[in-house]
PDB file of N, CA and C in Angstrom:
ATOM      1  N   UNK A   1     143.342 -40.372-177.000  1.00  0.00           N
ATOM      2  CA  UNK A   1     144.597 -39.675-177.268  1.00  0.00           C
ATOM      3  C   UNK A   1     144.619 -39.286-178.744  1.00  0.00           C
ATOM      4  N   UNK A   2     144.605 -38.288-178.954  1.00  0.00           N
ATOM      5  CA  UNK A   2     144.462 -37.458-180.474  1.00  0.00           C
ATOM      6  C   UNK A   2     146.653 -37.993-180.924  1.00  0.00           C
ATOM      7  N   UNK A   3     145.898 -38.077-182.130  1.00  0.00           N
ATOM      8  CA  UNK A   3     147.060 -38.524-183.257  1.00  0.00           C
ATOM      9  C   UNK A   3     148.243 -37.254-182.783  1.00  0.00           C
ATOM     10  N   UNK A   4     149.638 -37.781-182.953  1.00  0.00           N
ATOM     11  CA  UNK A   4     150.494 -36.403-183.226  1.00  0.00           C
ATOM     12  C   UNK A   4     151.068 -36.342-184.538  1.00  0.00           C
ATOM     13  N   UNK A   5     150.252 -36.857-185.688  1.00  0.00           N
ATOM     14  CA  UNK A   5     150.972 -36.646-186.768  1.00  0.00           C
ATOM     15  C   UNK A   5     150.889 -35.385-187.354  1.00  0.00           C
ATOM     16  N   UNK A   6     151.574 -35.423-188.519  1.00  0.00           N
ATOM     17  CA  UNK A   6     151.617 -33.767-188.905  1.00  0.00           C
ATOM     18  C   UNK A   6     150.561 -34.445-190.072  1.00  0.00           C
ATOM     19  N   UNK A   7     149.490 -33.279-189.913  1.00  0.00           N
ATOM     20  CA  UNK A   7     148.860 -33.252-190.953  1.00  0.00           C
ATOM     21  C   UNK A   7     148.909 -32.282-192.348  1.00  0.00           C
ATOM     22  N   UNK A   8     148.840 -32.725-193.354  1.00  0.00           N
ATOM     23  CA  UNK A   8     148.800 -32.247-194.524  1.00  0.00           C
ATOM     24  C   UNK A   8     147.520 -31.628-195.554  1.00  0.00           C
ATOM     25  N   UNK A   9     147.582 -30.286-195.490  1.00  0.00           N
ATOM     26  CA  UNK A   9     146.649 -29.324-195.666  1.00  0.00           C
ATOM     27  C   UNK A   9     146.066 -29.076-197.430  1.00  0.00           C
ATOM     28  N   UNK A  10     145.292 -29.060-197.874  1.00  0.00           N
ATOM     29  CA  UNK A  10     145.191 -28.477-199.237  1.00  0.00           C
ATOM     30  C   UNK A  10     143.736 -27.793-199.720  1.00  0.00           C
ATOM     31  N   UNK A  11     144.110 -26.580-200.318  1.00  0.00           N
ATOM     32  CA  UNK A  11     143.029 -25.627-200.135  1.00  0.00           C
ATOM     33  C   UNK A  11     142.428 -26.772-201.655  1.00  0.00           C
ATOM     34  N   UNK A  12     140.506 -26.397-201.717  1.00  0.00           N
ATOM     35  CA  UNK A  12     140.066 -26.547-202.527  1.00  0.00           C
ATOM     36  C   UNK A  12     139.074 -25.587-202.664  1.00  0.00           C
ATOM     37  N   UNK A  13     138.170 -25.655-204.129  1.00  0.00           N
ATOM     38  CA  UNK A  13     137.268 -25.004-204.452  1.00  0.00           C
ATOM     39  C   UNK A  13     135.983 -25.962-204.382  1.00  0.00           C
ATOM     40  N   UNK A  14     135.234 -25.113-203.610  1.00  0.00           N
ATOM     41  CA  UNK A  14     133.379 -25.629-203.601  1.00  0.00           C
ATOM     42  C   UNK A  14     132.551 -25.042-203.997  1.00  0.00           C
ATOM     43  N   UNK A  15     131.765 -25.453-204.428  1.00  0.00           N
ATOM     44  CA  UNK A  15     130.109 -24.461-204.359  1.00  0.00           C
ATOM     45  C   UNK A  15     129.568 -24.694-203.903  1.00  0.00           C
ATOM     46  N   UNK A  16     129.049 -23.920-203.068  1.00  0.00           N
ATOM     47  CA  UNK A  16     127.934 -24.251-202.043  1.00  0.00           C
ATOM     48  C   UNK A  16     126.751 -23.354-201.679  1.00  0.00           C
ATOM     49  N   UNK A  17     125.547 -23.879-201.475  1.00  0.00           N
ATOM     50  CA  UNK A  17     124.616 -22.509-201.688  1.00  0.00           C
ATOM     51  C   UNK A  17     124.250 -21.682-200.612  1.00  0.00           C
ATOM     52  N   UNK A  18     124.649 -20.251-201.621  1.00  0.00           N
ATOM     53  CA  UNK A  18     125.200 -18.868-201.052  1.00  0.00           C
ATOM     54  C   UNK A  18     124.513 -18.611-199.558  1.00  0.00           C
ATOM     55  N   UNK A  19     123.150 -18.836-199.855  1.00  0.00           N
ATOM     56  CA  UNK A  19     122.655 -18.336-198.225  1.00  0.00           C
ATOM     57  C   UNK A  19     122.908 -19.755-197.378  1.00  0.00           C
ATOM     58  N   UNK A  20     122.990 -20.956-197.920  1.00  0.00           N
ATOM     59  CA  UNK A  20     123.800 -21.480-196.142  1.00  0.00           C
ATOM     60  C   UNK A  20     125.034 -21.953-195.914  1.00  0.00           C
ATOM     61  N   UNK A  21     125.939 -20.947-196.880  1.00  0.00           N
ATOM     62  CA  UNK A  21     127.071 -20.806-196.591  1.00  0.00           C
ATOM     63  C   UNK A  21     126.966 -19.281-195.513  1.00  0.00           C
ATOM     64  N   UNK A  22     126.190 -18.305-196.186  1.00  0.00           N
ATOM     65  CA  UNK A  22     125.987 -16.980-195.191  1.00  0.00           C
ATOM     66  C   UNK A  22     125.315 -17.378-193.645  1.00  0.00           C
ATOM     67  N   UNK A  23     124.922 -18.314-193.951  1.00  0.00           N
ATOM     68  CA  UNK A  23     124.237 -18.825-192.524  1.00  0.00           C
ATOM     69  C   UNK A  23     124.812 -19.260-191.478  1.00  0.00           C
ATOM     70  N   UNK A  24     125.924 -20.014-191.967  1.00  0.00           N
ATOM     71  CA  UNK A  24     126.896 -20.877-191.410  1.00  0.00           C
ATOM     72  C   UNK A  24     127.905 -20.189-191.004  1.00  0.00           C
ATOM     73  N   UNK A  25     128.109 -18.678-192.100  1.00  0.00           N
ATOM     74  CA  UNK A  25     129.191 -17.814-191.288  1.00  0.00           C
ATOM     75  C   UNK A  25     128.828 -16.813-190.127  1.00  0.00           C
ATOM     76  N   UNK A  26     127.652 -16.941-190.558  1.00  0.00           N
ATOM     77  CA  UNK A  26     126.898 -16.095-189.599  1.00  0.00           C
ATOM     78  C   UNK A  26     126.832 -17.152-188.019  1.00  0.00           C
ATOM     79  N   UNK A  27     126.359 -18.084-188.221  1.00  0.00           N
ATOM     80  CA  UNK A  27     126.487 -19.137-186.901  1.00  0.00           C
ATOM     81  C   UNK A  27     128.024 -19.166-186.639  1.00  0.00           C
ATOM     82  N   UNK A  28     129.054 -19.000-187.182  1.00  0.00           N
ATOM     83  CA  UNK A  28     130.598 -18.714-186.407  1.00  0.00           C
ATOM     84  C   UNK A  28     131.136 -20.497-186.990  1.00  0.00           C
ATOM     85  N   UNK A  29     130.098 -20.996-187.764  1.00  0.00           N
ATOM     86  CA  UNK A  29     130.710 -22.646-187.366  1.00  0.00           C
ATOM     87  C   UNK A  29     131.953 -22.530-188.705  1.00  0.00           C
ATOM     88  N   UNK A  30     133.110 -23.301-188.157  1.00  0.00           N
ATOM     89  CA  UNK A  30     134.257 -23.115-189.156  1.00  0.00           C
ATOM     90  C   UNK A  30     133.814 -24.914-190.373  1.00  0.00           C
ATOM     91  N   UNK A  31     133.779 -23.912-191.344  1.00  0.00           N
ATOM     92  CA  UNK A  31     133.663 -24.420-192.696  1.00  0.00           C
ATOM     93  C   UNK A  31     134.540 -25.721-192.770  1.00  0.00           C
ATOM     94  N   UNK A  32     135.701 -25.470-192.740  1.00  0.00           N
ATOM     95  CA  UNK A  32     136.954 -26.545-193.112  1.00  0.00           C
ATOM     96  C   UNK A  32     137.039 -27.544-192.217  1.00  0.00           C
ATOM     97  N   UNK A  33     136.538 -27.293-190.821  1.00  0.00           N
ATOM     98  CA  UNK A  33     136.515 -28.341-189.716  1.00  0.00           C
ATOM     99  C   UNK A  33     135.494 -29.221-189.942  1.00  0.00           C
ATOM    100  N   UNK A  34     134.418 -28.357-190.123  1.00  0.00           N
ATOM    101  CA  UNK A  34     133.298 -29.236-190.237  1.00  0.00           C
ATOM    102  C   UNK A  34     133.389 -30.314-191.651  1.00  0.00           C
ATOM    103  N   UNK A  35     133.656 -29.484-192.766  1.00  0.00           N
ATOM    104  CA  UNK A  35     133.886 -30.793-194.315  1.00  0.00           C
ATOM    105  C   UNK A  35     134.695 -31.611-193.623  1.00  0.00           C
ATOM    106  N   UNK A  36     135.665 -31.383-192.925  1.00  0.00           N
ATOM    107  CA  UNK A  36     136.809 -32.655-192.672  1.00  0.00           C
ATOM    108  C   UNK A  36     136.156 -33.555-191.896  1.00  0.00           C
ATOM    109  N   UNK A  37     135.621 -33.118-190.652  1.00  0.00           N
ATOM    110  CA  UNK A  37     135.054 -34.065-189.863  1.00  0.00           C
ATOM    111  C   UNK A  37     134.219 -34.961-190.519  1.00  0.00           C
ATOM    112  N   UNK A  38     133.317 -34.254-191.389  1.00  0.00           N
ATOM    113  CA  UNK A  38     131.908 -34.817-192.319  1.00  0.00           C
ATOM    114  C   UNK A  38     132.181 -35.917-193.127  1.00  0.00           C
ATOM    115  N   UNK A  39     133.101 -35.491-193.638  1.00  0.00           N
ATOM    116  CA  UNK A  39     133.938 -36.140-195.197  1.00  0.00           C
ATOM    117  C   UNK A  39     134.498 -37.744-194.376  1.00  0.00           C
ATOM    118  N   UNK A  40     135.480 -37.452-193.114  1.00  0.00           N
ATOM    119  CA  UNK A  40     136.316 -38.542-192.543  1.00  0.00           C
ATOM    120  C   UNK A  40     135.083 -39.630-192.510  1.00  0.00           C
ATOM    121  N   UNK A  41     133.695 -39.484-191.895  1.00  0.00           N
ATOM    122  CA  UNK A  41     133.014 -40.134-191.374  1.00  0.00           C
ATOM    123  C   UNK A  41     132.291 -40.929-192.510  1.00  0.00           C
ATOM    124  N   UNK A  42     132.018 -40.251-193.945  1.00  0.00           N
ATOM    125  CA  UNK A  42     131.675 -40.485-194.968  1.00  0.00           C
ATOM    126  C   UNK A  42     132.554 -41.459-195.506  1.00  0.00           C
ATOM    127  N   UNK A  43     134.030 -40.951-195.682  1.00  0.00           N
ATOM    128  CA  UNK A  43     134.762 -42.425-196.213  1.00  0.00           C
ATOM    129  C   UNK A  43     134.733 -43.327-195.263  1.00  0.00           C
ATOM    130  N   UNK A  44     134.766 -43.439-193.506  1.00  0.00           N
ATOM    131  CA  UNK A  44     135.332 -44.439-193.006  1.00  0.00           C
ATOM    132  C   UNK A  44     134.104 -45.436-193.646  1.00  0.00           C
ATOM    133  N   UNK A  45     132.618 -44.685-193.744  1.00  0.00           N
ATOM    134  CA  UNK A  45     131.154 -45.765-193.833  1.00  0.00           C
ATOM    135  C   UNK A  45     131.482 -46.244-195.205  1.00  0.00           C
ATOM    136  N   UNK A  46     132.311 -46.011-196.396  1.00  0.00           N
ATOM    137  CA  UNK A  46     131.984 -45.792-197.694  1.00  0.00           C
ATOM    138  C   UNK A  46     133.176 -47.509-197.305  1.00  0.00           C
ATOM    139  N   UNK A  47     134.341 -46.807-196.647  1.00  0.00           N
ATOM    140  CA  UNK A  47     136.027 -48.106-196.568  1.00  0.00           C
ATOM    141  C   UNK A  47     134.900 -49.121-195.989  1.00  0.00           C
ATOM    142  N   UNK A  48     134.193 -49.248-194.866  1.00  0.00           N
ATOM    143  CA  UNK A  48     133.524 -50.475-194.351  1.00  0.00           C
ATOM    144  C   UNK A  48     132.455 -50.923-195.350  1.00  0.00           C
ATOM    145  N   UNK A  49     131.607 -50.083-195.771  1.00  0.00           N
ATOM    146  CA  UNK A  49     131.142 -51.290-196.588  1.00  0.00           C
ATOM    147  C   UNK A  49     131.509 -51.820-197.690  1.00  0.00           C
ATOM    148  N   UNK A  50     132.554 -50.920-198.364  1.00  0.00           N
ATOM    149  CA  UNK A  50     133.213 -51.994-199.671  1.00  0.00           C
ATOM    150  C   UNK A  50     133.925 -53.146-198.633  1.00  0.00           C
ATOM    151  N   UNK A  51     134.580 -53.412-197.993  1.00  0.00           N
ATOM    152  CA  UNK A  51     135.172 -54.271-197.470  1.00  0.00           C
ATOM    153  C   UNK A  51     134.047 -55.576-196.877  1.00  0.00           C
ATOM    154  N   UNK A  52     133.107 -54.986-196.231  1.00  0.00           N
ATOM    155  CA  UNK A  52     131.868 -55.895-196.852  1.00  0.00           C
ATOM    156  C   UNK A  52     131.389 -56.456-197.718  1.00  0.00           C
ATOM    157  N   UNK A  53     131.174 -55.774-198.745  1.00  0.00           N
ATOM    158  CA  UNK A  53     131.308 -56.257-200.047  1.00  0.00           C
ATOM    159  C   UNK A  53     132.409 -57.057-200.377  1.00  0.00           C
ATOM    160  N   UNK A  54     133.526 -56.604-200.238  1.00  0.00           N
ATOM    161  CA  UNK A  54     134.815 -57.657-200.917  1.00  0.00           C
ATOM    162  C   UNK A  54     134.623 -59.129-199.915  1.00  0.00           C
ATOM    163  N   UNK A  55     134.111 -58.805-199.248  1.00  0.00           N
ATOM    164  CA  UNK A  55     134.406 -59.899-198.340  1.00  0.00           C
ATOM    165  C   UNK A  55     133.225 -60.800-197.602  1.00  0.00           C
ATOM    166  N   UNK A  56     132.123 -60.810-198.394  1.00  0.00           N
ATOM    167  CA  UNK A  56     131.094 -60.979-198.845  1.00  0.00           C
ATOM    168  C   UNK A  56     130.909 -62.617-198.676  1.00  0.00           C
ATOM    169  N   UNK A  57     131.488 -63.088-199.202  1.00  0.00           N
ATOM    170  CA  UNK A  57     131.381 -64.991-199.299  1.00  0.00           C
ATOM    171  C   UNK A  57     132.504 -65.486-198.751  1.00  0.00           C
ATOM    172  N   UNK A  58     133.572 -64.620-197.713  1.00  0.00           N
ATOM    173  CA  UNK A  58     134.250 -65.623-196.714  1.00  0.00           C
ATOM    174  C   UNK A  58     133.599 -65.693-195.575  1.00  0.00           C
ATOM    175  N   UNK A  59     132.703 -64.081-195.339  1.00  0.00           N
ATOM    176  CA  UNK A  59     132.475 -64.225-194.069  1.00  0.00           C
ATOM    177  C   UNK A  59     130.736 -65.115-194.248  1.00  0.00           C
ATOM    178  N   UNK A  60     130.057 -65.537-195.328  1.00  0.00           N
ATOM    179  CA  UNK A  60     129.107 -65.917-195.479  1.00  0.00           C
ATOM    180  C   UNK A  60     129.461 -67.355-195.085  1.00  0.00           C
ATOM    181  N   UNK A  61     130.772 -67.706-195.905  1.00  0.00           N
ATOM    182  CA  UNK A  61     131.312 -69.260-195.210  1.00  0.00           C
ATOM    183  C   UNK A  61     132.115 -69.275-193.688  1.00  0.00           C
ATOM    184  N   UNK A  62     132.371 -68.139-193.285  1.00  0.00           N
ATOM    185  CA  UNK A  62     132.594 -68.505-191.876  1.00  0.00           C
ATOM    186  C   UNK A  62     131.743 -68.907-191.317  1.00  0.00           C
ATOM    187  N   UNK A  63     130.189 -68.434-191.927  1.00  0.00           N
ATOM    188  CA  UNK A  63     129.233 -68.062-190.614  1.00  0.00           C
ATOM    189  C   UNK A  63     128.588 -69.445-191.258  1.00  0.00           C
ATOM    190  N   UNK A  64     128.601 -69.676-192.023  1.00  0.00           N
ATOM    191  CA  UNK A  64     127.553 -71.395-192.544  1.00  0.00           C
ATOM    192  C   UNK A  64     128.519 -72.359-191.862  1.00  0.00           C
ATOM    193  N   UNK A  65     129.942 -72.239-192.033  1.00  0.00           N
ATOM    194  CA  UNK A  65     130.762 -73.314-190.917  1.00  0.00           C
ATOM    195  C   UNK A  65     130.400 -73.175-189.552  1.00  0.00           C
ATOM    196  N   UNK A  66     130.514 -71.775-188.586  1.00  0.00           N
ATOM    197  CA  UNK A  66     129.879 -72.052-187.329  1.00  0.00           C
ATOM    198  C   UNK A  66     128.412 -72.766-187.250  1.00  0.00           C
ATOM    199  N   UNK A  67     127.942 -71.859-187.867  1.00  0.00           N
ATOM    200  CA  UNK A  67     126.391 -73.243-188.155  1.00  0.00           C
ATOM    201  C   UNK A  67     126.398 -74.812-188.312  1.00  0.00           C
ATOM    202  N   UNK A  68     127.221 -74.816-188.836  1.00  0.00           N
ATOM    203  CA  UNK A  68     127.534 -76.595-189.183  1.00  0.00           C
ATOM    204  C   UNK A  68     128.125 -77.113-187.695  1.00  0.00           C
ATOM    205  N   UNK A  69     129.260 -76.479-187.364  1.00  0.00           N
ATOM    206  CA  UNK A  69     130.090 -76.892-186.331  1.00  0.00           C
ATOM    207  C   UNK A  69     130.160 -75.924-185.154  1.00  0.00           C
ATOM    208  N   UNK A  70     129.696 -75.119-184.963  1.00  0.00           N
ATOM    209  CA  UNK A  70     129.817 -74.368-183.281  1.00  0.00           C
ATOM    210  C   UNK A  70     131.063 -73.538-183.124  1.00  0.00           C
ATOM    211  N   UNK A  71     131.346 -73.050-182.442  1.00  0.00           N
ATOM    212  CA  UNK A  71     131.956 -72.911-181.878  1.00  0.00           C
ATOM    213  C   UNK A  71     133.251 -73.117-181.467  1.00  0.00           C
ATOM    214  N   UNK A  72     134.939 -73.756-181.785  1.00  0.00           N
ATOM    215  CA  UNK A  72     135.373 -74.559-180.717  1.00  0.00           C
ATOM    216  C   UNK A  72     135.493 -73.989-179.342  1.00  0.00           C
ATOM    217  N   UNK A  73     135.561 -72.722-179.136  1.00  0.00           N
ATOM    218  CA  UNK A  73     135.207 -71.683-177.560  1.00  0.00           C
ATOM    219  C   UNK A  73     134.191 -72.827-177.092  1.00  0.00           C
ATOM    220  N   UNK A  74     133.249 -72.609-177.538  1.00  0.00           N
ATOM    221  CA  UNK A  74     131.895 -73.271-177.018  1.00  0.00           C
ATOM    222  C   UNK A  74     132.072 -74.582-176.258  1.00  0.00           C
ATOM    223  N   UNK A  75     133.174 -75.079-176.776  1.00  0.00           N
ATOM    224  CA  UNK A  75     133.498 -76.758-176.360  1.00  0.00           C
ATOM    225  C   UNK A  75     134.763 -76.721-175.237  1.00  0.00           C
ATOM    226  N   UNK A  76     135.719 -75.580-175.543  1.00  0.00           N
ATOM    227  CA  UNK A  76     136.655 -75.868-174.500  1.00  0.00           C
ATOM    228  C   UNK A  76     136.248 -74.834-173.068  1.00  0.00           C
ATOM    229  N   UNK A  77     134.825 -74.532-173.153  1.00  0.00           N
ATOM    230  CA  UNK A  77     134.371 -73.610-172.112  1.00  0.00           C
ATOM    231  C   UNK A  77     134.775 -74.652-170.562  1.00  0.00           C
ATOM    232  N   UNK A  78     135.028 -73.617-169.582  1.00  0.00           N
ATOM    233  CA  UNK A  78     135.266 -74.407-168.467  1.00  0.00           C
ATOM    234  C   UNK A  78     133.812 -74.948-167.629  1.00  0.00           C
ATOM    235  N   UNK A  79     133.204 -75.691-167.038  1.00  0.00           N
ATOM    236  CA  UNK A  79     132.425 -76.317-166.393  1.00  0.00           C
ATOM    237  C   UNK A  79     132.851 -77.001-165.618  1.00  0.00           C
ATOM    238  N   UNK A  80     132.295 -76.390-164.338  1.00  0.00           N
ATOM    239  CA  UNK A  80     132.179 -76.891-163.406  1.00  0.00           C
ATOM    240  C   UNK A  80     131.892 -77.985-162.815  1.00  0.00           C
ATOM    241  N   UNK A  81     132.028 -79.104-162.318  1.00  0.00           N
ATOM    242  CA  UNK A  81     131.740 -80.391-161.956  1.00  0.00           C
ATOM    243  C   UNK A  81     130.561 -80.382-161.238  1.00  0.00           C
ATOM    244  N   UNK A  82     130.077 -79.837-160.954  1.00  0.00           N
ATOM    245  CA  UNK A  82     128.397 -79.566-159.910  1.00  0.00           C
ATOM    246  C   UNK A  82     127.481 -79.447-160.494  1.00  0.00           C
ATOM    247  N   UNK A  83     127.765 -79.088-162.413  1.00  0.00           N
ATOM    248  CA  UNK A  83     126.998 -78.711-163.128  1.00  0.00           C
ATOM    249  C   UNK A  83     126.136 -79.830-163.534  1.00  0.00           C
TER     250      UNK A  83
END
């Protein structure tokens, strides 16, 4: 289900080189759709790995505590009596 927000537009200036920008108009592909799409996908990778980074030595100690101790899922798993 696509967002219904109103989105907010703002022209900018690029440079970009001349023949595959002529190329690109020539292929019909729209310029502004494509940077947006390009760009969104670029920050979401750029937002996840700083947040990796920031978060760097909790999730290093989450994961050395499951190592130490398991699971508790692991322990309240159901089993069967036949087992």
């Amino acid at each position: 289900m696509m967002s219904e927000r109103q989105v907010r537009k703002r022209a900018v200036n690029l440079f970009v080189d001349a023949d595959l920008l002529d190329e690109a108009r020539r292929l019909r592909i729209n310029m502004s759709d494509t940077l947006e799409r390009r760009l969104r996908m670029i920050v979401k990778a750029e937002q996840e790995k700083r947040w990796l980074d920031e978060n760097r030595d909790a999730i290093a100690s989450i994961n050395a505590f499951i190592e130490d101790h398991g699971l508790l899922a692991s322990r309240l798993r159901y089993r069967p009596d036949n087992e």
